[in-house]
PDB file of N, CA and C in Angstrom:
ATOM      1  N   UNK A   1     291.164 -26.949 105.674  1.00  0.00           N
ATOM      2  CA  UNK A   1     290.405 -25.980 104.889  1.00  0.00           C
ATOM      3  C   UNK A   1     290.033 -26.591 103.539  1.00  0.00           C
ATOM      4  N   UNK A   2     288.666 -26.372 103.279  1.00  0.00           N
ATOM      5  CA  UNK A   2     288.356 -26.912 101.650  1.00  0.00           C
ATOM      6  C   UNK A   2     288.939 -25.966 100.641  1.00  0.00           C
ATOM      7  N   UNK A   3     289.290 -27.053  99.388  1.00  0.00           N
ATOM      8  CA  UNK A   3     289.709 -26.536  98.401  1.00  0.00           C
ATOM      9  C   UNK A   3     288.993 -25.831  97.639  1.00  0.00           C
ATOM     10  N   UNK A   4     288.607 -24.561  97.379  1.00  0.00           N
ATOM     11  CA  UNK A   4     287.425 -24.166  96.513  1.00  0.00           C
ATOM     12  C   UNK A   4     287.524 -24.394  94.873  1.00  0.00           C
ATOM     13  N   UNK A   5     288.943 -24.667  94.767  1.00  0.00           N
ATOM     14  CA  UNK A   5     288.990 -24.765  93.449  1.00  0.00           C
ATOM     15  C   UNK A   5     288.550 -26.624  92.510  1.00  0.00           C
ATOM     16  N   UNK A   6     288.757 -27.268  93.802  1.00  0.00           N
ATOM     17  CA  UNK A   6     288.141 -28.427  93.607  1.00  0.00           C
ATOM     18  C   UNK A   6     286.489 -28.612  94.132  1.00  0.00           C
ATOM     19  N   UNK A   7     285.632 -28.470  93.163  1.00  0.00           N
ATOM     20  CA  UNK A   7     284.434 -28.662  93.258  1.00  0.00           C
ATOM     21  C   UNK A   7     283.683 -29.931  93.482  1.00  0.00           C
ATOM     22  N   UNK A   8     284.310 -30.929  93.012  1.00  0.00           N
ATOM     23  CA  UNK A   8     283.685 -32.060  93.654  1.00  0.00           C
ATOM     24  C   UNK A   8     283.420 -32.484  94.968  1.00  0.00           C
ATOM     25  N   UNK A   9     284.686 -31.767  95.572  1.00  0.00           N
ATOM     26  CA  UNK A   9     284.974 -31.837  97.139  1.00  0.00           C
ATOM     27  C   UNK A   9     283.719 -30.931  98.334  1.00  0.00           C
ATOM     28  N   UNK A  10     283.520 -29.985  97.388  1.00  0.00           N
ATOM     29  CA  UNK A  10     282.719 -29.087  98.416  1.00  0.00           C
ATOM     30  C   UNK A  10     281.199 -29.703  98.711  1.00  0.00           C
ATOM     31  N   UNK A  11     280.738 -29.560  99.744  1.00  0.00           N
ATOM     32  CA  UNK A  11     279.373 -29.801 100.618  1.00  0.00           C
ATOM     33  C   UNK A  11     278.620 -29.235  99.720  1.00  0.00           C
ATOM     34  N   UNK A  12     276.791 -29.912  99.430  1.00  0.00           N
ATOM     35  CA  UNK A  12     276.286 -29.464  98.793  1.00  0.00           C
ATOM     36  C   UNK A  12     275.915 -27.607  99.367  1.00  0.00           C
ATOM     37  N   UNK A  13     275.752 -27.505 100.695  1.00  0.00           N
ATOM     38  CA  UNK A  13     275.711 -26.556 101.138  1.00  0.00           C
ATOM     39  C   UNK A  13     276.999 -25.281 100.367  1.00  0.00           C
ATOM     40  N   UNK A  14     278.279 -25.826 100.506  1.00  0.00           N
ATOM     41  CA  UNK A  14     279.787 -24.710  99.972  1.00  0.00           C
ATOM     42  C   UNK A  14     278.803 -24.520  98.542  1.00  0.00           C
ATOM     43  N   UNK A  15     278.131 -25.535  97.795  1.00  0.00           N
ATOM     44  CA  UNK A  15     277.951 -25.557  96.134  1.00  0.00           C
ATOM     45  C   UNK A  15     276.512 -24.400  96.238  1.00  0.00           C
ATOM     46  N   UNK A  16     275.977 -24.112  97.551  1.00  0.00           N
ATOM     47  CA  UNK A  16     274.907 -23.403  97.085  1.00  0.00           C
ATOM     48  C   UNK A  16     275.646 -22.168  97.257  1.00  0.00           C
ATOM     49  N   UNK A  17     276.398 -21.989  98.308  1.00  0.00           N
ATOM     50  CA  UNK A  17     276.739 -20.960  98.758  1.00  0.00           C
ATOM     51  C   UNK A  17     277.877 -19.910  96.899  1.00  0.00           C
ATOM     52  N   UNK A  18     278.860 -20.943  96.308  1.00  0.00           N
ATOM     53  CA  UNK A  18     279.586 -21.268  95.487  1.00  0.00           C
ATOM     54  C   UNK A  18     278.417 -20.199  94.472  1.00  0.00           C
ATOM     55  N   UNK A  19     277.419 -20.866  94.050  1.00  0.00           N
ATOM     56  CA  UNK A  19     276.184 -20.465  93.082  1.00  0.00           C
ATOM     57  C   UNK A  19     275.853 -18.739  93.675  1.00  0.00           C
ATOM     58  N   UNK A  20     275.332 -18.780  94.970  1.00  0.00           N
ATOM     59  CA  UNK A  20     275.028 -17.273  95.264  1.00  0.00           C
ATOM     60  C   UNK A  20     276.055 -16.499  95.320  1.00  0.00           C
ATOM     61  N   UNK A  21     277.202 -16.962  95.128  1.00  0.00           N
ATOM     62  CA  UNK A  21     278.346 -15.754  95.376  1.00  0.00           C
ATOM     63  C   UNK A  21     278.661 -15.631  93.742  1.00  0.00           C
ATOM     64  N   UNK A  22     278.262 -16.546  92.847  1.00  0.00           N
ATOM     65  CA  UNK A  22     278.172 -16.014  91.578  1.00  0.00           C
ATOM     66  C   UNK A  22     276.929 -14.912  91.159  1.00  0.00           C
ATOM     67  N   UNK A  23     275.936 -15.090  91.402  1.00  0.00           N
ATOM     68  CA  UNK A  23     275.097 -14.482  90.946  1.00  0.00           C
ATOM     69  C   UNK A  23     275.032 -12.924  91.904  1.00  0.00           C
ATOM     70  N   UNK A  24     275.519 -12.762  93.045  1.00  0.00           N
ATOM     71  CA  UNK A  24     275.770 -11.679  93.610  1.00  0.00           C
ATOM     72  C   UNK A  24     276.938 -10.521  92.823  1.00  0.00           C
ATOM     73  N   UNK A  25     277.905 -12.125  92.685  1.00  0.00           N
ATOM     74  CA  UNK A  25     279.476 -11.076  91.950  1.00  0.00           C
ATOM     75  C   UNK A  25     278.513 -10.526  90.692  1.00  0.00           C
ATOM     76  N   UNK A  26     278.068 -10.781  89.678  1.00  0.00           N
ATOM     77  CA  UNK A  26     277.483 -10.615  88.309  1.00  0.00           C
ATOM     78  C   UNK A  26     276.516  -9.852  88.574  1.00  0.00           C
ATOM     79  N   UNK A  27     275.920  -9.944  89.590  1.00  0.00           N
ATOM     80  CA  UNK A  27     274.758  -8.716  89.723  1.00  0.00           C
ATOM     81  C   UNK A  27     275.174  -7.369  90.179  1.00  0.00           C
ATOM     82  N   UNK A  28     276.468  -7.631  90.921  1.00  0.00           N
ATOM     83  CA  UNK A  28     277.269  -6.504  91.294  1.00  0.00           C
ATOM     84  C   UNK A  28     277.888  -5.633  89.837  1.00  0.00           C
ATOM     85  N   UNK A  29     278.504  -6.789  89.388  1.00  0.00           N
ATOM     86  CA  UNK A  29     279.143  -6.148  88.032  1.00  0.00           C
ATOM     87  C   UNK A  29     278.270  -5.239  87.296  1.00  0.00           C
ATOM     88  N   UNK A  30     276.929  -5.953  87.128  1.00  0.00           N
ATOM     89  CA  UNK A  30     276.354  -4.980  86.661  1.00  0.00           C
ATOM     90  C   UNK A  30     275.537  -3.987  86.763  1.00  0.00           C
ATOM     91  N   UNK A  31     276.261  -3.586  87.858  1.00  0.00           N
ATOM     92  CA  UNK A  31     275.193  -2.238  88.716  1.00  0.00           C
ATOM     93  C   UNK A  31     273.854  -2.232  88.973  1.00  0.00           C
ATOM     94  N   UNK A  32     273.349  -3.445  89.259  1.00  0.00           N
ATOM     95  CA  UNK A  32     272.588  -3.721  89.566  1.00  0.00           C
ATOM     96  C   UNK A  32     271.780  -4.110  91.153  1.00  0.00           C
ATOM     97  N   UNK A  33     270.947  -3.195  91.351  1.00  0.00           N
ATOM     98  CA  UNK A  33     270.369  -3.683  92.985  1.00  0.00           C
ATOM     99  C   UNK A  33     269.924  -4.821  93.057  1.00  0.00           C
ATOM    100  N   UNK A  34     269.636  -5.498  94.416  1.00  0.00           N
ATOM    101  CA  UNK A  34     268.971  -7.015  94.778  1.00  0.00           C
ATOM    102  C   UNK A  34     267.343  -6.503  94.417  1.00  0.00           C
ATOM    103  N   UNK A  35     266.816  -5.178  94.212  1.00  0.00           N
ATOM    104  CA  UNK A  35     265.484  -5.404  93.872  1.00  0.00           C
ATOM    105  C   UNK A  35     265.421  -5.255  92.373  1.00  0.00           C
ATOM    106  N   UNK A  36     266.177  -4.451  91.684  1.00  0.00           N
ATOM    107  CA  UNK A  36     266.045  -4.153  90.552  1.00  0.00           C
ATOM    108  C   UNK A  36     266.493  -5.611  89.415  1.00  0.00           C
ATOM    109  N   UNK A  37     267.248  -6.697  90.379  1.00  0.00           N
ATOM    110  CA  UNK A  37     267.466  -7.942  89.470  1.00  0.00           C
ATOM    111  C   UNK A  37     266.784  -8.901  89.848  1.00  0.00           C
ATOM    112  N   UNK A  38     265.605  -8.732  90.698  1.00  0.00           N
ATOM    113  CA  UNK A  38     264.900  -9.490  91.485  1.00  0.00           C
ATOM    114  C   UNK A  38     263.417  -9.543  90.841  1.00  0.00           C
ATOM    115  N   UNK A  39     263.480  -7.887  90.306  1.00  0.00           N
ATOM    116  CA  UNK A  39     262.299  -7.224  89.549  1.00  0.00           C
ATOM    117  C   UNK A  39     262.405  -8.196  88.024  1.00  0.00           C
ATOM    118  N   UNK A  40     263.814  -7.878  87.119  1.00  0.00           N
ATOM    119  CA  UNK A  40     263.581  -8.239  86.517  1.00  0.00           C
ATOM    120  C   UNK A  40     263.810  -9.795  86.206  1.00  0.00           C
ATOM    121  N   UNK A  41     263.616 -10.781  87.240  1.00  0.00           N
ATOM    122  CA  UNK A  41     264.044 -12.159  87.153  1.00  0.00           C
ATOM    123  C   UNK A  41     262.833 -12.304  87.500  1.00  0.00           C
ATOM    124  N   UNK A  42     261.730 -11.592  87.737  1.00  0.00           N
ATOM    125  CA  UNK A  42     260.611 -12.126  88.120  1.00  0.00           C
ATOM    126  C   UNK A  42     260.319 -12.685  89.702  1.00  0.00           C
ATOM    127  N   UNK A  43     261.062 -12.333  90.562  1.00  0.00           N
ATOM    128  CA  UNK A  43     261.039 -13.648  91.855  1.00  0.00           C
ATOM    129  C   UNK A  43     260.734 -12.274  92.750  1.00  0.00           C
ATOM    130  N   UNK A  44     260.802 -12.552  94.374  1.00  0.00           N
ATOM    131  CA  UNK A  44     260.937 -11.701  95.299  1.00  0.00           C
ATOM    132  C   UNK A  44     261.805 -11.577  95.986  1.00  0.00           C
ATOM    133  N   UNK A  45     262.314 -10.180  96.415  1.00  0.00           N
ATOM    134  CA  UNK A  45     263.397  -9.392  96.394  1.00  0.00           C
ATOM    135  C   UNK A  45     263.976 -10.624  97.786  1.00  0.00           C
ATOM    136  N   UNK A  46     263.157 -11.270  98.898  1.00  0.00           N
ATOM    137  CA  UNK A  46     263.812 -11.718  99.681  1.00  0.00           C
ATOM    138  C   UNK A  46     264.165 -13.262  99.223  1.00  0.00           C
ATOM    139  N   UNK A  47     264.104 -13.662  97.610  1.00  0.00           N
ATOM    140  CA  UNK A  47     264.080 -15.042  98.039  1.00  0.00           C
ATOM    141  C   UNK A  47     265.628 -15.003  97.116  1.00  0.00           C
ATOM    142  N   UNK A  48     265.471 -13.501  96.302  1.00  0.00           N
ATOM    143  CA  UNK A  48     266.968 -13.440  95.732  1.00  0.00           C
ATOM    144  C   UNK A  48     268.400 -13.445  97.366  1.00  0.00           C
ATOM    145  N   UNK A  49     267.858 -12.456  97.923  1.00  0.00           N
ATOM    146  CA  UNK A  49     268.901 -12.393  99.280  1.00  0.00           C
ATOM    147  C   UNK A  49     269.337 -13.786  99.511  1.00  0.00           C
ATOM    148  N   UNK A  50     268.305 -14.764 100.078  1.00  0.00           N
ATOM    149  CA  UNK A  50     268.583 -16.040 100.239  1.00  0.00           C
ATOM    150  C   UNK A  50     269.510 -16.358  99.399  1.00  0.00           C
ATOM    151  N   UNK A  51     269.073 -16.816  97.961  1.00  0.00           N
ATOM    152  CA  UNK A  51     269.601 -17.016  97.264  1.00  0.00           C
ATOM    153  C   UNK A  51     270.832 -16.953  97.020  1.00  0.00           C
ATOM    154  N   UNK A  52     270.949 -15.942  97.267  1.00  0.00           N
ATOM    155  CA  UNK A  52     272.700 -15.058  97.203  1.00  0.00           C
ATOM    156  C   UNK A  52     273.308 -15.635  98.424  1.00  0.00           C
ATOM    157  N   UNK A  53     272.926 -16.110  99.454  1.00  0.00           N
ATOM    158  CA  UNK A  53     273.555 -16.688 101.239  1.00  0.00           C
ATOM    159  C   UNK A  53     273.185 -17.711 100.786  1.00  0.00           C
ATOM    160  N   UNK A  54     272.994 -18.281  99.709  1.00  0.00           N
ATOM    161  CA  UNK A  54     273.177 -19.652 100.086  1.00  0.00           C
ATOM    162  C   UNK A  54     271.685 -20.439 100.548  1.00  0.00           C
ATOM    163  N   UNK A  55     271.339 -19.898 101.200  1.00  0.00           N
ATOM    164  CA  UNK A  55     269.923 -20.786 102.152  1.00  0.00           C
ATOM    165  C   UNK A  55     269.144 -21.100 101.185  1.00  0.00           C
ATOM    166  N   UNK A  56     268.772 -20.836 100.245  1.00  0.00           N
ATOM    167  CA  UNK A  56     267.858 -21.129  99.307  1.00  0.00           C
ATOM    168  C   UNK A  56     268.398 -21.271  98.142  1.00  0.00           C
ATOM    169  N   UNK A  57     267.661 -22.291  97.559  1.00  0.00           N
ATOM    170  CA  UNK A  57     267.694 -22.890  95.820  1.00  0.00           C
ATOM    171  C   UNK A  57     266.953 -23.576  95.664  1.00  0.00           C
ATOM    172  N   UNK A  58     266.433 -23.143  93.994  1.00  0.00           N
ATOM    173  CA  UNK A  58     265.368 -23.691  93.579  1.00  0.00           C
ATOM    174  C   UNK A  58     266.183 -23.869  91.828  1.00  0.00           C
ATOM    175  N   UNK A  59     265.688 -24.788  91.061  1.00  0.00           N
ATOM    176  CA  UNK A  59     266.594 -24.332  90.023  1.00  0.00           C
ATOM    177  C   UNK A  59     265.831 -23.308  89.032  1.00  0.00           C
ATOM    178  N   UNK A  60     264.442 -23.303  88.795  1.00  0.00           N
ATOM    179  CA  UNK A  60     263.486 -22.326  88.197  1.00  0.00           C
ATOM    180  C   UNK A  60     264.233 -20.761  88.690  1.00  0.00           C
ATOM    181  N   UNK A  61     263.943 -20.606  89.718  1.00  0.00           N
ATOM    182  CA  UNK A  61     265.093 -19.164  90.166  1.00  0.00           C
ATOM    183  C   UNK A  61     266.104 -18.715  89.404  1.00  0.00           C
ATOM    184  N   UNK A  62     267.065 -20.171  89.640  1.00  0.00           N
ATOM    185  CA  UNK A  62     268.432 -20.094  88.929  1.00  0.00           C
ATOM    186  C   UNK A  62     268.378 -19.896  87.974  1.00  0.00           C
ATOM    187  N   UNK A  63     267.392 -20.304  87.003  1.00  0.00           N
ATOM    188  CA  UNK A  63     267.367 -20.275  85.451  1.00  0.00           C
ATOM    189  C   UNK A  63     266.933 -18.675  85.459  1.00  0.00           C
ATOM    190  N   UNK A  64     265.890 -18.099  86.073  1.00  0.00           N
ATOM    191  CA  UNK A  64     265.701 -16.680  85.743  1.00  0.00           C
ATOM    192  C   UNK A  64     266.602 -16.137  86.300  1.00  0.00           C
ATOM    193  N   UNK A  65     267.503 -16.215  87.277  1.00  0.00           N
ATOM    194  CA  UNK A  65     268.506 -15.066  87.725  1.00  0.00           C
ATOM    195  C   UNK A  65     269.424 -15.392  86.517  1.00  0.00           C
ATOM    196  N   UNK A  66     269.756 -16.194  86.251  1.00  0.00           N
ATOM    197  CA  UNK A  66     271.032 -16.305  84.913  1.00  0.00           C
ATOM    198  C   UNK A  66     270.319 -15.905  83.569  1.00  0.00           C
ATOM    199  N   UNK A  67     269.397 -16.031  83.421  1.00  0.00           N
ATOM    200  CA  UNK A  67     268.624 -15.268  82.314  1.00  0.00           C
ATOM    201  C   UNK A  67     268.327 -13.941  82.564  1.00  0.00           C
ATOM    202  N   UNK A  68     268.094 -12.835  83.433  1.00  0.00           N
ATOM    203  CA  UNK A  68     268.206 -11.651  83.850  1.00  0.00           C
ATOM    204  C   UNK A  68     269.534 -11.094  83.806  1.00  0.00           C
ATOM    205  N   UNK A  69     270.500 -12.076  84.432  1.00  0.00           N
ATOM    206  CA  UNK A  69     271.852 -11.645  84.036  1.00  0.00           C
ATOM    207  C   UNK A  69     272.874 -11.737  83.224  1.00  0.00           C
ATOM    208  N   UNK A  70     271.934 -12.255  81.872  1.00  0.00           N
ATOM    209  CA  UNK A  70     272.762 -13.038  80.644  1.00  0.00           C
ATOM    210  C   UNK A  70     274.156 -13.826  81.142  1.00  0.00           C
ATOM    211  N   UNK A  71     273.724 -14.588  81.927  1.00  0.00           N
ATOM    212  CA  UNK A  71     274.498 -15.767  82.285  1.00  0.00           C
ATOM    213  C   UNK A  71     274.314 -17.111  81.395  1.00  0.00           C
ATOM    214  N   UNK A  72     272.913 -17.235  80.693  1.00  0.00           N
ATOM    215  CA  UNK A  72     272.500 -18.542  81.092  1.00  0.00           C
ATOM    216  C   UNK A  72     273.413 -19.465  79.885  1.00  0.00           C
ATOM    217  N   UNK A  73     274.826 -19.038  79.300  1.00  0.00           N
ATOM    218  CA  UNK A  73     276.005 -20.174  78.933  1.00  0.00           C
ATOM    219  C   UNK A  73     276.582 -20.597  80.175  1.00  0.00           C
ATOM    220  N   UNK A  74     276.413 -20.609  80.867  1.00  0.00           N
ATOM    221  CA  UNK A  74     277.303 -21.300  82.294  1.00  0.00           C
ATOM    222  C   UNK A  74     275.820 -22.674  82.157  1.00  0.00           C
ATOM    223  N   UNK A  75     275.074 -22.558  81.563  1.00  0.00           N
ATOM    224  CA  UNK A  75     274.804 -24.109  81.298  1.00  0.00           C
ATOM    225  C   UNK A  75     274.391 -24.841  80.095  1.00  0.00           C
ATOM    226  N   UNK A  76     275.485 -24.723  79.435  1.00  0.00           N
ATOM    227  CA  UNK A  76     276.049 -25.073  78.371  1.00  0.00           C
ATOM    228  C   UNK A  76     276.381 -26.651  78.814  1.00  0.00           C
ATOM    229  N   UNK A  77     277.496 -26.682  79.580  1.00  0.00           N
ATOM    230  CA  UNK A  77     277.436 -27.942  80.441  1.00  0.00           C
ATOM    231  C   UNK A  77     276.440 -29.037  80.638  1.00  0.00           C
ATOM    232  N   UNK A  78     275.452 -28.443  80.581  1.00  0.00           N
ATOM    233  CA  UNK A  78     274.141 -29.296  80.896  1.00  0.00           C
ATOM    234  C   UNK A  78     273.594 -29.832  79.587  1.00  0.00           C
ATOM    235  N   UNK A  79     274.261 -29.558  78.221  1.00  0.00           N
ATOM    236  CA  UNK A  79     273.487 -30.015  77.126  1.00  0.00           C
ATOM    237  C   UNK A  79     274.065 -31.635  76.595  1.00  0.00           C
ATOM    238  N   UNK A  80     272.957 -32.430  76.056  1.00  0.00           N
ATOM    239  CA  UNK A  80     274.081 -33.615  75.929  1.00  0.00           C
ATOM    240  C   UNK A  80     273.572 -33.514  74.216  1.00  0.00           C
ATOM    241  N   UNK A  81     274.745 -33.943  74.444  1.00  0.00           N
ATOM    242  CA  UNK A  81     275.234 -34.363  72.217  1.00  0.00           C
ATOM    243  C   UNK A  81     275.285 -35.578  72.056  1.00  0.00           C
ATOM    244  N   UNK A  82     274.355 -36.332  71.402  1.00  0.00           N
ATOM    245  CA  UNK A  82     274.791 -37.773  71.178  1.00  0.00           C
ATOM    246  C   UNK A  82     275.874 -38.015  70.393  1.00  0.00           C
ATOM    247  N   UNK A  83     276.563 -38.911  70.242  1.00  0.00           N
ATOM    248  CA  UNK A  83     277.431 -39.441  69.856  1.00  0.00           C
ATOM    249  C   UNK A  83     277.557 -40.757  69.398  1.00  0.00           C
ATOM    250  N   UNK A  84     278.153 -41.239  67.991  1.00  0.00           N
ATOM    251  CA  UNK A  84     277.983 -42.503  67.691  1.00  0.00           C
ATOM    252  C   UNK A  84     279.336 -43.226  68.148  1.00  0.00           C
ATOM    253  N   UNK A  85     279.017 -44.000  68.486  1.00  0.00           N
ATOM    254  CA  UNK A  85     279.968 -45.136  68.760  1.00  0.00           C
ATOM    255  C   UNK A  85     280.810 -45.541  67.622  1.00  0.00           C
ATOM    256  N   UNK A  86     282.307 -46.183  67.829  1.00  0.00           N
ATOM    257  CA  UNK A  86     282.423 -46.713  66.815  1.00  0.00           C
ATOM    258  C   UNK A  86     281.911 -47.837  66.120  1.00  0.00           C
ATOM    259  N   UNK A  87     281.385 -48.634  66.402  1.00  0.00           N
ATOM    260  CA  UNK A  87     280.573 -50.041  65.684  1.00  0.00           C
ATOM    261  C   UNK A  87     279.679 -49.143  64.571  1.00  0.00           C
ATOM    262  N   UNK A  88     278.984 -48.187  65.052  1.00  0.00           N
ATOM    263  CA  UNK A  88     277.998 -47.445  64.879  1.00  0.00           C
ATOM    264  C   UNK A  88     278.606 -46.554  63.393  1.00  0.00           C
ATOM    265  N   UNK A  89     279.363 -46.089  63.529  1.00  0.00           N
ATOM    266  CA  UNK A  89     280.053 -45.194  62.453  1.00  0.00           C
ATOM    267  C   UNK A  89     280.776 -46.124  61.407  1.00  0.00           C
ATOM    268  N   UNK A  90     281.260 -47.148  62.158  1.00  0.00           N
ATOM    269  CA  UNK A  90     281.404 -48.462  60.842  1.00  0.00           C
ATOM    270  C   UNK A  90     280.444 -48.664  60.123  1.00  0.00           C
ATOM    271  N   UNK A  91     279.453 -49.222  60.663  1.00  0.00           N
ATOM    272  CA  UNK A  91     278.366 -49.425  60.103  1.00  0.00           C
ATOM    273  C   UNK A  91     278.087 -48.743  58.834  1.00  0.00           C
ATOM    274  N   UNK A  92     277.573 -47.024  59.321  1.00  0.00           N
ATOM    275  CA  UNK A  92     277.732 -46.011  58.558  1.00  0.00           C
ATOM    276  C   UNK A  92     278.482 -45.553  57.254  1.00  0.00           C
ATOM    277  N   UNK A  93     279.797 -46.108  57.778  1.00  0.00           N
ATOM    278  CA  UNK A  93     280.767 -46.177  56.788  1.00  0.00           C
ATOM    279  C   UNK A  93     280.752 -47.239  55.507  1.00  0.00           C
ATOM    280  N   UNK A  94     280.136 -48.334  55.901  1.00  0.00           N
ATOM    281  CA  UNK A  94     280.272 -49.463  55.211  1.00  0.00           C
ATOM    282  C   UNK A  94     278.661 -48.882  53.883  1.00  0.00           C
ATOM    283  N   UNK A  95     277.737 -48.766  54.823  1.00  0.00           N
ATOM    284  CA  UNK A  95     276.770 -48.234  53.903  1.00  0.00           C
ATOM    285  C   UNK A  95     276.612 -47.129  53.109  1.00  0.00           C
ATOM    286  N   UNK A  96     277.733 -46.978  52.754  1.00  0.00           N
ATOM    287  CA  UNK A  96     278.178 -45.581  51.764  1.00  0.00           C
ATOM    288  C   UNK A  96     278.548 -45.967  50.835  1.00  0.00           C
ATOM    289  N   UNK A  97     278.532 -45.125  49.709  1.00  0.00           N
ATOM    290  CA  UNK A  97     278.860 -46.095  48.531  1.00  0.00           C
ATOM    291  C   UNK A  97     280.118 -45.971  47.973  1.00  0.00           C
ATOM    292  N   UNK A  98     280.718 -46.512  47.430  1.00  0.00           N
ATOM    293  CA  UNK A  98     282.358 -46.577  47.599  1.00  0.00           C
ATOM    294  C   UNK A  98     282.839 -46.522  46.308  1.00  0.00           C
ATOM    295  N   UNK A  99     281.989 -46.428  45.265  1.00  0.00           N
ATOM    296  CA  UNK A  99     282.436 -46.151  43.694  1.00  0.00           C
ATOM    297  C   UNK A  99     281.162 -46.100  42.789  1.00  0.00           C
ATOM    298  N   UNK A 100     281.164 -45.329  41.676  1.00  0.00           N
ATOM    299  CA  UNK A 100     280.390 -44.956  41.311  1.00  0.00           C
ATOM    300  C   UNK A 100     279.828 -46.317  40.121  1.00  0.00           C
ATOM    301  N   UNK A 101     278.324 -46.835  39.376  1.00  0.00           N
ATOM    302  CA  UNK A 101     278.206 -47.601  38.679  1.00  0.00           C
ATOM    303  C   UNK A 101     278.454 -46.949  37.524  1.00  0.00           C
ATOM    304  N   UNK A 102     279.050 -47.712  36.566  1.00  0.00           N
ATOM    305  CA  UNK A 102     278.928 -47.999  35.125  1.00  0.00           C
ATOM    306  C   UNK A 102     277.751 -47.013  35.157  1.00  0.00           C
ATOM    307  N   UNK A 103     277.514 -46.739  33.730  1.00  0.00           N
ATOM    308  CA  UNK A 103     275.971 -46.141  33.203  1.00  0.00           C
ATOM    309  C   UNK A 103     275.880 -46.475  31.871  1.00  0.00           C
ATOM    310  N   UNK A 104     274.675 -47.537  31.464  1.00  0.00           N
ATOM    311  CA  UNK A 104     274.882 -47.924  30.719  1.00  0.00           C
ATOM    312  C   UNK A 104     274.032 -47.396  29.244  1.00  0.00           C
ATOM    313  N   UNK A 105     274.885 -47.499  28.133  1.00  0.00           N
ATOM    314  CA  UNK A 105     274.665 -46.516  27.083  1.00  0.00           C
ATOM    315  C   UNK A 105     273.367 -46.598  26.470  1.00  0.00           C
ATOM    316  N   UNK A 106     272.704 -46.016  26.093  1.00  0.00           N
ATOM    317  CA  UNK A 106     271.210 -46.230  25.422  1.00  0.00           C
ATOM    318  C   UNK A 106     271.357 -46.916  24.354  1.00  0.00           C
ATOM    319  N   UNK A 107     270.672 -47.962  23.893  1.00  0.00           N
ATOM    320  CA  UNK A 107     270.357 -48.484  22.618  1.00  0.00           C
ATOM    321  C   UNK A 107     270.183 -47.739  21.574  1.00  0.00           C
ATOM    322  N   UNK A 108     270.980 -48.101  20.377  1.00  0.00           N
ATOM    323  CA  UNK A 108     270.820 -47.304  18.857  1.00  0.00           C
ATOM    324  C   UNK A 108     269.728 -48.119  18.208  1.00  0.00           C
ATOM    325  N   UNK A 109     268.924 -47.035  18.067  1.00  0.00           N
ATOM    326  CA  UNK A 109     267.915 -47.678  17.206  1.00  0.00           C
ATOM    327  C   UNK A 109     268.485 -48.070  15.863  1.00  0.00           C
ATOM    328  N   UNK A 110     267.932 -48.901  14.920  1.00  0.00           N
ATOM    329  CA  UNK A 110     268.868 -48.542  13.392  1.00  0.00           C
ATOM    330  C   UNK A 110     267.562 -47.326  12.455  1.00  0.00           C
ATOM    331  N   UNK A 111     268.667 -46.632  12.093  1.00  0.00           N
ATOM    332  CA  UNK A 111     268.390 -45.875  11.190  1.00  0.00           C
ATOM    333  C   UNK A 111     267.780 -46.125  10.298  1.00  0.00           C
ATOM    334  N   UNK A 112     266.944 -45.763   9.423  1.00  0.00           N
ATOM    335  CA  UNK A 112     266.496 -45.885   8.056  1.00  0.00           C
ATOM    336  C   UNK A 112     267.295 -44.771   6.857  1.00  0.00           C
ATOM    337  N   UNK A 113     268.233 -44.311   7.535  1.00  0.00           N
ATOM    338  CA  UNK A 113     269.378 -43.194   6.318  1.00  0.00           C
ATOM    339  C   UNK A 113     270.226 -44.119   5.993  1.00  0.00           C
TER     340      UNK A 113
END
């Protein structure tokens, strides 16, 4: 028997199926019918059904069913943050300035008092 809790393991097929049994549970939660979240995701009522069994995926769909169902932080995951390396942040570091200069005093004119 597959592990469901290990996701790497499952068939891309378990991963569609995995996806429609989310968006079914969440559409359930929120008292919501397959036409009335179908209506407002923009798509048609039979391609959500699919959807939900698994047989179908598209990711445009996915993005409006998780946007209809204020899901769409479950792809959060998907954002990348660059990151500097360390060589990179040395660098950085080195080109900072590390003490402040002298400032040097203005010239006295001489007086005529």
């Amino acid at each position: 028997m597959m592990d469901k809790n290990n996701i790497s393991l499952m068939s891309d097929a378990a991963l569609l199926s995995t996806i429609g049994e989310f968006v079914r549970h969440h559409r359930l939660e929120q008292n919501k019918t397959q036409s009335q979240l179908a209506e407002e995701a923009g798509i048609n009522r039979t391609t959500l059904v699919e959807f939900e069994q698994g047989k179908r995926s598209n990711t445009l769909t996915l993005i409006q069913l998780l946007r209809a169902l204020n899901q769409l932080q479950v792809l959060e995951a998907f954002k990348v943050e660059r990151q500097l390396s360390p060589l990179q942040l040395a660098k950085l570091e080195q080109s900072q300035r590390q003490r402040a200069s002298k400032r040097k005093a203005p010239e006295r004119t001489s007086s005529d008092w």
